[in-house]
N, C-alpha and C. Protein backbone atom coordinates (compact mmCIF):
# COMPACT_ATOMS: atom_id res chain seq x y z
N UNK A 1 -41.99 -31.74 -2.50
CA UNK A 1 -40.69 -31.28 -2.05
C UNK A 1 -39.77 -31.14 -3.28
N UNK A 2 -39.00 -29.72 -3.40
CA UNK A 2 -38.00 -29.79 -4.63
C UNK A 2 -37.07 -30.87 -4.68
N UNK A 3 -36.51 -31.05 -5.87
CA UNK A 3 -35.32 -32.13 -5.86
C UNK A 3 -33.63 -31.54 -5.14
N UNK A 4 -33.29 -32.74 -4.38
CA UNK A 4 -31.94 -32.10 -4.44
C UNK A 4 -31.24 -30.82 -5.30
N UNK A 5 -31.51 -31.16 -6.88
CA UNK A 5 -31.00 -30.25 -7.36
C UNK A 5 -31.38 -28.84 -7.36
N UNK A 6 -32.80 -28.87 -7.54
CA UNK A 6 -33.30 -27.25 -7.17
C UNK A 6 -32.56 -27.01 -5.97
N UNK A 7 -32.83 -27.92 -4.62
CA UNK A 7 -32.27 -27.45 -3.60
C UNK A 7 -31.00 -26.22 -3.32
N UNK A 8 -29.91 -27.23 -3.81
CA UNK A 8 -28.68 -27.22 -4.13
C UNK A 8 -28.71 -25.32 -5.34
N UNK A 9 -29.32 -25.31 -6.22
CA UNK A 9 -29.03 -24.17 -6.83
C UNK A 9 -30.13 -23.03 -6.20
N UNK A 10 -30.86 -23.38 -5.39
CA UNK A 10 -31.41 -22.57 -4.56
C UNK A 10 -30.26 -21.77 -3.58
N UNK A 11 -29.58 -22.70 -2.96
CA UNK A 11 -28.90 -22.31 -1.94
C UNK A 11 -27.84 -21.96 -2.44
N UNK A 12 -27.38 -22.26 -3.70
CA UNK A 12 -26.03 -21.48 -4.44
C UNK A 12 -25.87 -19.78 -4.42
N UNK A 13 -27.72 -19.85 -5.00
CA UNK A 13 -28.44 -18.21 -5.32
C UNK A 13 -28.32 -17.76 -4.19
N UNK A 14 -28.81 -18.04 -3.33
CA UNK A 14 -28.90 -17.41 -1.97
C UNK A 14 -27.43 -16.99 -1.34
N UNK A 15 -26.26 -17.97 -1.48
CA UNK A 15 -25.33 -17.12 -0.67
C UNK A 15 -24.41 -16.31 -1.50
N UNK A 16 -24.71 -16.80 -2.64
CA UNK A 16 -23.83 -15.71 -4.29
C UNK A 16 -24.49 -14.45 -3.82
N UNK A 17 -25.72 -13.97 -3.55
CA UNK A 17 -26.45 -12.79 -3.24
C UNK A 17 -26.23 -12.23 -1.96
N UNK A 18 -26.31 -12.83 -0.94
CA UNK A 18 -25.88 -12.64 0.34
C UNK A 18 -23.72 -12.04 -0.15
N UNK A 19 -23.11 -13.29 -0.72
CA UNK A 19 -21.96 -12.37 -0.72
C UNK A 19 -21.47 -10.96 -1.44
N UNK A 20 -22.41 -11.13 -2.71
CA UNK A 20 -22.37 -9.79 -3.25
C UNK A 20 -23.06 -8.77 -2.26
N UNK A 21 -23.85 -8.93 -1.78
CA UNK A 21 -24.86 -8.06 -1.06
C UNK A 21 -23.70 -7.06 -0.10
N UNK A 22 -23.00 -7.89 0.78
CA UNK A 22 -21.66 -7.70 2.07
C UNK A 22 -20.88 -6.83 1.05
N UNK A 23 -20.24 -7.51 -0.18
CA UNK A 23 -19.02 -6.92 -0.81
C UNK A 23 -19.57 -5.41 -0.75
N UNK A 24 -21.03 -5.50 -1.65
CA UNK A 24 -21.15 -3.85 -2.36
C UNK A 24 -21.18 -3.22 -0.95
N UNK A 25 -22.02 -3.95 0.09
CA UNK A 25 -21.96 -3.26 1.04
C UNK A 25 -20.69 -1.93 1.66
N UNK A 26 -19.84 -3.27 1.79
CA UNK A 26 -18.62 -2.49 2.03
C UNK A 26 -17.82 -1.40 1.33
N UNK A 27 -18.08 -1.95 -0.07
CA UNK A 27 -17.13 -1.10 -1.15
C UNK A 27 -18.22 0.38 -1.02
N UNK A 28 -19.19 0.28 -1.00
CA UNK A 28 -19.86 1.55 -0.87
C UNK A 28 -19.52 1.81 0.51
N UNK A 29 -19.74 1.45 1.60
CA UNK A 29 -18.94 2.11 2.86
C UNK A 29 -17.74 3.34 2.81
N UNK A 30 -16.46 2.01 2.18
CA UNK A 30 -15.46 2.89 2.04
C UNK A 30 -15.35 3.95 0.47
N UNK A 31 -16.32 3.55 -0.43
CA UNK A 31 -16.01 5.41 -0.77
C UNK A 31 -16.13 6.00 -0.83
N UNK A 32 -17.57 6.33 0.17
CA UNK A 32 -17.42 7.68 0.89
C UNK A 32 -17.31 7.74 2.05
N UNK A 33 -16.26 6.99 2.67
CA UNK A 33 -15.44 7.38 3.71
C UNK A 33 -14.54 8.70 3.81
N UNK A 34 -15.27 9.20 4.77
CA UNK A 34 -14.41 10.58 5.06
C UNK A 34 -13.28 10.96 5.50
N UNK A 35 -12.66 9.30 6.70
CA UNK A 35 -12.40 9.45 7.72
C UNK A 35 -10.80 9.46 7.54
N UNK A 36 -10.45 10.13 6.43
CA UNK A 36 -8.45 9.88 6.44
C UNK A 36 -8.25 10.88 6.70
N UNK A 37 -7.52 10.42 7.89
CA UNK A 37 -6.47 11.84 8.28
C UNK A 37 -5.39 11.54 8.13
N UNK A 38 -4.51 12.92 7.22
CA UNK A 38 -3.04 12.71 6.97
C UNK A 38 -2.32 12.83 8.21
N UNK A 39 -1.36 12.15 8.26
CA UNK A 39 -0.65 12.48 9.64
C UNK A 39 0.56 12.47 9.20
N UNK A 40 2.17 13.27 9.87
CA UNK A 40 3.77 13.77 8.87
C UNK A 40 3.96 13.88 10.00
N UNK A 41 4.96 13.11 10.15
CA UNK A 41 6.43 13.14 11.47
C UNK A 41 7.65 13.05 10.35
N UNK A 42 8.44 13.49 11.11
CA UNK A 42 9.70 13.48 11.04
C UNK A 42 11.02 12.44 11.92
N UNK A 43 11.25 11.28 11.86
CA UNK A 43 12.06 10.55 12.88
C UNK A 43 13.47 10.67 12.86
N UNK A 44 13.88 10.90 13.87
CA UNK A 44 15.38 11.33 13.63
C UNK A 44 16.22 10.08 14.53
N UNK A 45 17.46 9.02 13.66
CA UNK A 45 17.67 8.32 14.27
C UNK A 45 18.60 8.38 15.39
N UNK A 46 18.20 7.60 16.55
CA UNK A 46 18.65 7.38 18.04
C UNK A 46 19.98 5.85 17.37
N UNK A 47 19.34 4.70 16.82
CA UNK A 47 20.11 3.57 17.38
C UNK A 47 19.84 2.89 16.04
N UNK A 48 20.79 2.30 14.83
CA UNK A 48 20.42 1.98 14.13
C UNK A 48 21.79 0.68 13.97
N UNK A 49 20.84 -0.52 13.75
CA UNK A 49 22.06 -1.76 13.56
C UNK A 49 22.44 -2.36 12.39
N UNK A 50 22.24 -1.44 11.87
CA UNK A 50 22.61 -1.84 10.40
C UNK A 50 23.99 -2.24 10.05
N UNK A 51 24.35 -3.16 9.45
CA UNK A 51 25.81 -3.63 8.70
C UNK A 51 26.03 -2.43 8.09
N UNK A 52 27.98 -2.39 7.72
CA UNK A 52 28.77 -1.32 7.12
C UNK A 52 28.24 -1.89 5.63
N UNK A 53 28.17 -3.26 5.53
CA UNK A 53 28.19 -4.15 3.99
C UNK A 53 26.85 -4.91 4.10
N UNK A 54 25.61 -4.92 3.52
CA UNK A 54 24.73 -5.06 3.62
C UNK A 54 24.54 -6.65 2.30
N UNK A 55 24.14 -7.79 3.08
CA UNK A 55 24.01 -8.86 2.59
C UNK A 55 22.76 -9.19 2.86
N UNK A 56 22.58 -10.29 1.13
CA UNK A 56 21.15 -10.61 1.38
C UNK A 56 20.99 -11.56 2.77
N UNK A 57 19.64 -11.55 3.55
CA UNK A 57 18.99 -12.06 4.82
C UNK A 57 19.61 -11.27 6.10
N UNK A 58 20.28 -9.82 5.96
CA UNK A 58 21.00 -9.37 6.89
C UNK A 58 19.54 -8.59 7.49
N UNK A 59 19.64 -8.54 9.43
CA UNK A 59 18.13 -7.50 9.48
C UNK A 59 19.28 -7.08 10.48
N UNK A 60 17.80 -6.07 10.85
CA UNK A 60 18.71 -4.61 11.42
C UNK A 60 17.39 -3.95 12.18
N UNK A 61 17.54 -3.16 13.54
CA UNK A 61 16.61 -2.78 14.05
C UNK A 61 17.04 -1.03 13.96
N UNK A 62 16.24 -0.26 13.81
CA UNK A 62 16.53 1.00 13.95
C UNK A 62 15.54 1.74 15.24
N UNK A 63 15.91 2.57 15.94
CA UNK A 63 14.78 3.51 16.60
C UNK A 63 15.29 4.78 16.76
N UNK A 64 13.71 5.71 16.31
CA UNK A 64 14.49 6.69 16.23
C UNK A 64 12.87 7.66 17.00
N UNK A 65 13.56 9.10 16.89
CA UNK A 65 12.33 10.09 18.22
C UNK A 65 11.88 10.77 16.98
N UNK A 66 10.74 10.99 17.42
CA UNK A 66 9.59 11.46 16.30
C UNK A 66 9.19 12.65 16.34
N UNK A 67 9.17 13.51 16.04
CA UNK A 67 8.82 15.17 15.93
C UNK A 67 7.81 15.60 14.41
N UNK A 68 6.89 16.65 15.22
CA UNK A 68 6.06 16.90 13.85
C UNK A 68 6.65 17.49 13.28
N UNK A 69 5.90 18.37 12.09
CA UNK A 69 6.46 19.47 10.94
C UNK A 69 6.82 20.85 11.76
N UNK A 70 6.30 21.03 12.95
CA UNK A 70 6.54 22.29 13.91
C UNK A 70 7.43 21.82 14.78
N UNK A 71 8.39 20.73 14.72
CA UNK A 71 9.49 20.07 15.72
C UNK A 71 8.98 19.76 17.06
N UNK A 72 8.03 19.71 17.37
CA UNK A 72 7.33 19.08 18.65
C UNK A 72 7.72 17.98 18.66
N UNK A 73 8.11 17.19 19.29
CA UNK A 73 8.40 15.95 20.28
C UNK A 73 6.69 15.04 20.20
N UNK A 74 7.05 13.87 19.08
CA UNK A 74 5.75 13.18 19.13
C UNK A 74 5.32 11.92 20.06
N UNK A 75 6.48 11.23 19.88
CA UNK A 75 6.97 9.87 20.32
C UNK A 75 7.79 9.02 19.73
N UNK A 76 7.74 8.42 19.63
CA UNK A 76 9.59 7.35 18.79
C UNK A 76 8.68 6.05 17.90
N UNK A 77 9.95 5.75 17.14
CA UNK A 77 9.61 4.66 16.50
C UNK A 77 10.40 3.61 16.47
N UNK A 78 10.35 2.50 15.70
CA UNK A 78 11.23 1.38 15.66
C UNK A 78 10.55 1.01 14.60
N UNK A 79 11.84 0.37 13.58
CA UNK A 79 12.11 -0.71 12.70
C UNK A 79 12.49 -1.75 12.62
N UNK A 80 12.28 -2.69 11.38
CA UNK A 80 12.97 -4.14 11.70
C UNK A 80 13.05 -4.39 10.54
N UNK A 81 14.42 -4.18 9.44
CA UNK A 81 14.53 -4.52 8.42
C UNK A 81 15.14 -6.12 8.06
N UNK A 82 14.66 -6.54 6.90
CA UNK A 82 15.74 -7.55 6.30
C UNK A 82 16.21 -7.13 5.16
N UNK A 83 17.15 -7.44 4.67
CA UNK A 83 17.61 -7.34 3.29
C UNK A 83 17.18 -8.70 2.09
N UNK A 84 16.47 -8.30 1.05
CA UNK A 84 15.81 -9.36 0.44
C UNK A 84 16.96 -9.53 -0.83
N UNK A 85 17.57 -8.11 -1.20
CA UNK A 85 18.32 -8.42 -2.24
C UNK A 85 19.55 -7.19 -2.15
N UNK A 86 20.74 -7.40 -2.59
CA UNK A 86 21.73 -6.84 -2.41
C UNK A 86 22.82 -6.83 -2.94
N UNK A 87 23.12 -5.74 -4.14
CA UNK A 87 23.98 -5.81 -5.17
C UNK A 87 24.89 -4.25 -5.32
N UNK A 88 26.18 -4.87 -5.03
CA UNK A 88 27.07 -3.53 -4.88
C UNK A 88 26.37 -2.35 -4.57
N UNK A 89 26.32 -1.36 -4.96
CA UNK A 89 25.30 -0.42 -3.77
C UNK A 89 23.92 -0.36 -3.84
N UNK A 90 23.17 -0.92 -3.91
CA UNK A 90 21.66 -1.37 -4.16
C UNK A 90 21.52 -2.40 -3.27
N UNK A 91 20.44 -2.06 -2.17
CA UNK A 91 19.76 -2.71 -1.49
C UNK A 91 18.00 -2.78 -1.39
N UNK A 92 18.01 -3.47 -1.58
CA UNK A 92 15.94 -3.67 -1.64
C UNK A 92 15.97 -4.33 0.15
N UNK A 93 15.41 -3.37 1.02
CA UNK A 93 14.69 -4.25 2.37
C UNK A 93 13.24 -4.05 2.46
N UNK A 94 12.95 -5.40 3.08
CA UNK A 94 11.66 -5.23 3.38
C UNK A 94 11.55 -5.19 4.87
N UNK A 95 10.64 -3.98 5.07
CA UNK A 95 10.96 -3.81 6.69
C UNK A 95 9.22 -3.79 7.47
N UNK A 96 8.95 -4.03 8.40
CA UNK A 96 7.87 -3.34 9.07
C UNK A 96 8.55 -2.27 10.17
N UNK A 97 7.35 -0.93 10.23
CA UNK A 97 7.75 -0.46 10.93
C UNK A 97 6.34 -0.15 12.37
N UNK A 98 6.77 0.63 13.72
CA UNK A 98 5.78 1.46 14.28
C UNK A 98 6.23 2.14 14.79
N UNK A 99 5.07 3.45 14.86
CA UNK A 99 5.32 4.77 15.48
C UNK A 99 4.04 4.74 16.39
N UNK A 100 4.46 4.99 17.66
CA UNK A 100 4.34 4.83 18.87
C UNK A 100 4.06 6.59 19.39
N UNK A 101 2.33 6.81 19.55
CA UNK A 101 2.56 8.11 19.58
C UNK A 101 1.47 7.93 20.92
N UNK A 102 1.18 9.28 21.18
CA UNK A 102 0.24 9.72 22.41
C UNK A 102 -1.08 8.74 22.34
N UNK A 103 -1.87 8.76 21.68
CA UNK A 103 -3.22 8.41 21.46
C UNK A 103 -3.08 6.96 20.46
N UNK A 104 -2.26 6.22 20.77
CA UNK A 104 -2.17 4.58 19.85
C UNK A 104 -0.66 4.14 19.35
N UNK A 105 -0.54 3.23 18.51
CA UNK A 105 0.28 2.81 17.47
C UNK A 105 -0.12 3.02 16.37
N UNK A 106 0.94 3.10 15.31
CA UNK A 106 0.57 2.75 13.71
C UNK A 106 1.70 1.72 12.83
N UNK A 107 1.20 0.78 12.64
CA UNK A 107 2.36 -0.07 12.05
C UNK A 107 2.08 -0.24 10.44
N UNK A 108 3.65 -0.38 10.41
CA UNK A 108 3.65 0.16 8.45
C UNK A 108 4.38 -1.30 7.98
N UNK A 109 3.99 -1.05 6.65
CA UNK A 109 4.96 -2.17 5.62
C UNK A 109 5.87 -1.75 4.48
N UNK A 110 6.64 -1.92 4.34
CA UNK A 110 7.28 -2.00 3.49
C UNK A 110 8.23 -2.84 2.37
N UNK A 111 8.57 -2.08 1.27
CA UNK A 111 9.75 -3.16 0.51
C UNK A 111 10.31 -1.51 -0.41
N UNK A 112 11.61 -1.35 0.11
CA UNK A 112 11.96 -0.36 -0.46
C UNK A 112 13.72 -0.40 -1.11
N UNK A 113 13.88 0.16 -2.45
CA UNK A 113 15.35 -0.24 -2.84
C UNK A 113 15.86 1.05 -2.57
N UNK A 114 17.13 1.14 -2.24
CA UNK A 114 18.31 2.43 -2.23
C UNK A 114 19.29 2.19 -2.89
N UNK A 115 19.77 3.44 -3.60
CA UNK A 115 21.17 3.18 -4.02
C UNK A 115 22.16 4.03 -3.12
N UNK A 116 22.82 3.50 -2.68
CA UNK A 116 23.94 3.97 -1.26
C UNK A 116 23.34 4.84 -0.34
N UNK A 117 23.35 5.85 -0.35
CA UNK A 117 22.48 6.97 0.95
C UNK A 117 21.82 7.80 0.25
N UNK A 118 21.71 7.77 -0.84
CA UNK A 118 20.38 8.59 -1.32
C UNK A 118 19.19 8.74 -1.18
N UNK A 119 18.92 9.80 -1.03
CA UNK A 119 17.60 9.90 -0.41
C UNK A 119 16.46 9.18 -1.63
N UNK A 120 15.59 8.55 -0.92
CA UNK A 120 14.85 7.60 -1.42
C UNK A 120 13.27 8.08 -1.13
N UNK A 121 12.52 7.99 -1.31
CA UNK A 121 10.75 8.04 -1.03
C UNK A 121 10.57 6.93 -1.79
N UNK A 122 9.53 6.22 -0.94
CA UNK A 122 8.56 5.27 -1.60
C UNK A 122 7.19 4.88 -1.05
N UNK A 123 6.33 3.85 -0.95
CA UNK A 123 5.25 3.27 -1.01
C UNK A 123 5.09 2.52 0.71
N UNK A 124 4.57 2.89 1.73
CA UNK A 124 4.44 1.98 3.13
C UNK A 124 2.61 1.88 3.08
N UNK A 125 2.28 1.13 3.21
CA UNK A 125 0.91 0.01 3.40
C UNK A 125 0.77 0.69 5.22
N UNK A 126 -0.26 1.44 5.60
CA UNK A 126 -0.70 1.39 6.89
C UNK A 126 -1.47 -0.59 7.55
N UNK A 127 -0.99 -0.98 8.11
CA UNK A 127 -1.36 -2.30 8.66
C UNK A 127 -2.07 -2.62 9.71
N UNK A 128 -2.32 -1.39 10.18
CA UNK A 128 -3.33 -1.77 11.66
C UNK A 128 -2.91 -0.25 12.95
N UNK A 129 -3.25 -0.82 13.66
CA UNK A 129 -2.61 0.10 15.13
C UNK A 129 -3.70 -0.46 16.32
N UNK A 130 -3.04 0.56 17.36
CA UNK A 130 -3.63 0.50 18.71
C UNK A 130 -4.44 1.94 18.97
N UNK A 131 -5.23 1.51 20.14
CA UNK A 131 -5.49 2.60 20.38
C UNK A 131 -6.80 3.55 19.84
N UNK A 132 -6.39 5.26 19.51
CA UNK A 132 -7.42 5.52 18.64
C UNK A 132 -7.15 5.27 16.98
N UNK A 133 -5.89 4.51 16.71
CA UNK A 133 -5.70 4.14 15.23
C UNK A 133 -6.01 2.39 15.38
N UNK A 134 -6.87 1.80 16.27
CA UNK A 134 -7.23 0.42 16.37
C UNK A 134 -7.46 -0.35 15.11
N UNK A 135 -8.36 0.72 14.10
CA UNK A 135 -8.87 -0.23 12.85
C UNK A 135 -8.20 0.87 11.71
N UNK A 136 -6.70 0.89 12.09
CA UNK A 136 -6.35 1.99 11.22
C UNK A 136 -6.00 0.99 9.52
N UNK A 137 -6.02 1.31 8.68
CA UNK A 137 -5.45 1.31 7.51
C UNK A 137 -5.37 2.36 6.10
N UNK A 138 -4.68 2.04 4.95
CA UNK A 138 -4.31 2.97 4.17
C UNK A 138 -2.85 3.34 3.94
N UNK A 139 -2.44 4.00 3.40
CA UNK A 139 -1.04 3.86 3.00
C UNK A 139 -0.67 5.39 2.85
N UNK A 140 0.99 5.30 2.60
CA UNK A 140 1.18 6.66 2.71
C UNK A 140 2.38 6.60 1.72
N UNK A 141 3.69 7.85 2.03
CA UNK A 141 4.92 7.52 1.64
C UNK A 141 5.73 7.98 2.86
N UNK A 142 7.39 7.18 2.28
CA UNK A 142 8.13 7.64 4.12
C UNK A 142 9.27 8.02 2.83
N UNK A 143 10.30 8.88 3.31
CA UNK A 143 11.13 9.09 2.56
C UNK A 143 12.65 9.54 3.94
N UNK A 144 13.52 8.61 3.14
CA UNK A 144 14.90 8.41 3.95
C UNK A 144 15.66 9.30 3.41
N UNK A 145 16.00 9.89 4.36
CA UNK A 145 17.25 11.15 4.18
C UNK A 145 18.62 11.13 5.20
N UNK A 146 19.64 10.62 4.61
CA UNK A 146 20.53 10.54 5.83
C UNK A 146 20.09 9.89 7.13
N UNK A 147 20.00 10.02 8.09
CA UNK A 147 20.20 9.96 9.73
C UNK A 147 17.93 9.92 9.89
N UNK A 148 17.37 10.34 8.99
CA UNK A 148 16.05 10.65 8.84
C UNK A 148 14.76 10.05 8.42
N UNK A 149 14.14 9.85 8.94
CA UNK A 149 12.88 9.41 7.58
C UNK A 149 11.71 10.15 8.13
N UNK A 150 11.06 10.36 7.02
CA UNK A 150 9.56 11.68 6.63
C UNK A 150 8.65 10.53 6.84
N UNK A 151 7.74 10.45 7.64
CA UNK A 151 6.38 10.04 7.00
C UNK A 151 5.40 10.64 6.92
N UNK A 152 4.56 10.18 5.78
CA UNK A 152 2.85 11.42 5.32
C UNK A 152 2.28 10.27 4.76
N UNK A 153 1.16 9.99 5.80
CA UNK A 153 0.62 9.27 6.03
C UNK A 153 -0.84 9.55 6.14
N UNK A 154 -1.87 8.72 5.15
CA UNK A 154 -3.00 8.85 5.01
C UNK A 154 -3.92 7.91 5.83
N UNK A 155 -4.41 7.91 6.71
CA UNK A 155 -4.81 7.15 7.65
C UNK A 155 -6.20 6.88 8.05
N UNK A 156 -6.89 5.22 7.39
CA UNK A 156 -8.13 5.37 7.34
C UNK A 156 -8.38 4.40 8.43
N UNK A 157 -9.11 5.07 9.49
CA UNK A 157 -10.17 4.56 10.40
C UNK A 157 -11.73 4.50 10.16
């Protein structure tokens, strides 16, 4: 019978190989994954609670109705910001959001800074969904315009 120690570095080998085995597995899965579809709404806001004076730990819910690039009527969304940092007109929030459409959910992440109402684009993390976006992830950009926000969104199932 081997000694403990063979034992022991037997079974080290074995699941070091077994976990590389899963990793490459996967990492080869996803790159040649085919399966991103871009998806671009347009949300136009309904109800937004945002402070006139925006302080750090202040949150705020927004919802607004969702229309594609051809103004079709998609479904609505909602936000839920906090403010993480906040200096005369510069605000950094970090918000999650979802858009709530025919065929699922898609919920986003964010951490985005503005300086007063300027239109801004940045970086949202796809986080999951319902539906036919169940095992959605991938990321996109959303960009705030006035009363507005764009999203184009790369969406991997």
């Amino acid at each position: 019978m081997p000694s403990s120690t063979v034992r022991r570095a037997v079974t080290v080998g074995a699941l070091t190989t077994a976990l590389t085995l899963s990793l490459s597995a996967q990492a080869s899965a996803d790159a040649g994954d085919e399966d991103i579809v871009r998806v671009k709404y347009t949300g136009v806001t309904a109800l937004d609670t945002s402070p006139d004076v925006i302080a750090p730990g202040d949150s705020w819910v927004t919802y607004l109705s969702l229309y594609t690039p051809k103004h079709t009527f998609a479904g609505d969304a909602s936000s839920r910001c906090s403010a993480v940092e906040a200096h005369e007109n510069r605000v950094t929030t970090q918000c999650t959001r979802v858009l709530r459409l025919k065929d699922g959910e898609i919920t986003l992440h964010d951490l985005i800074t503005r300086e007063g109402r300027q239109p801004v684009t940045a970086k949202t993390a796809i986080a999951g969904g319902t539906g036919i976006y169940n095992d959605a992830e991938g990321e996109g950009y959303i960009t705030l315009t006035g009363d507005s926000v764009h999203f184009d969104l790369h969406v991997d199932d």
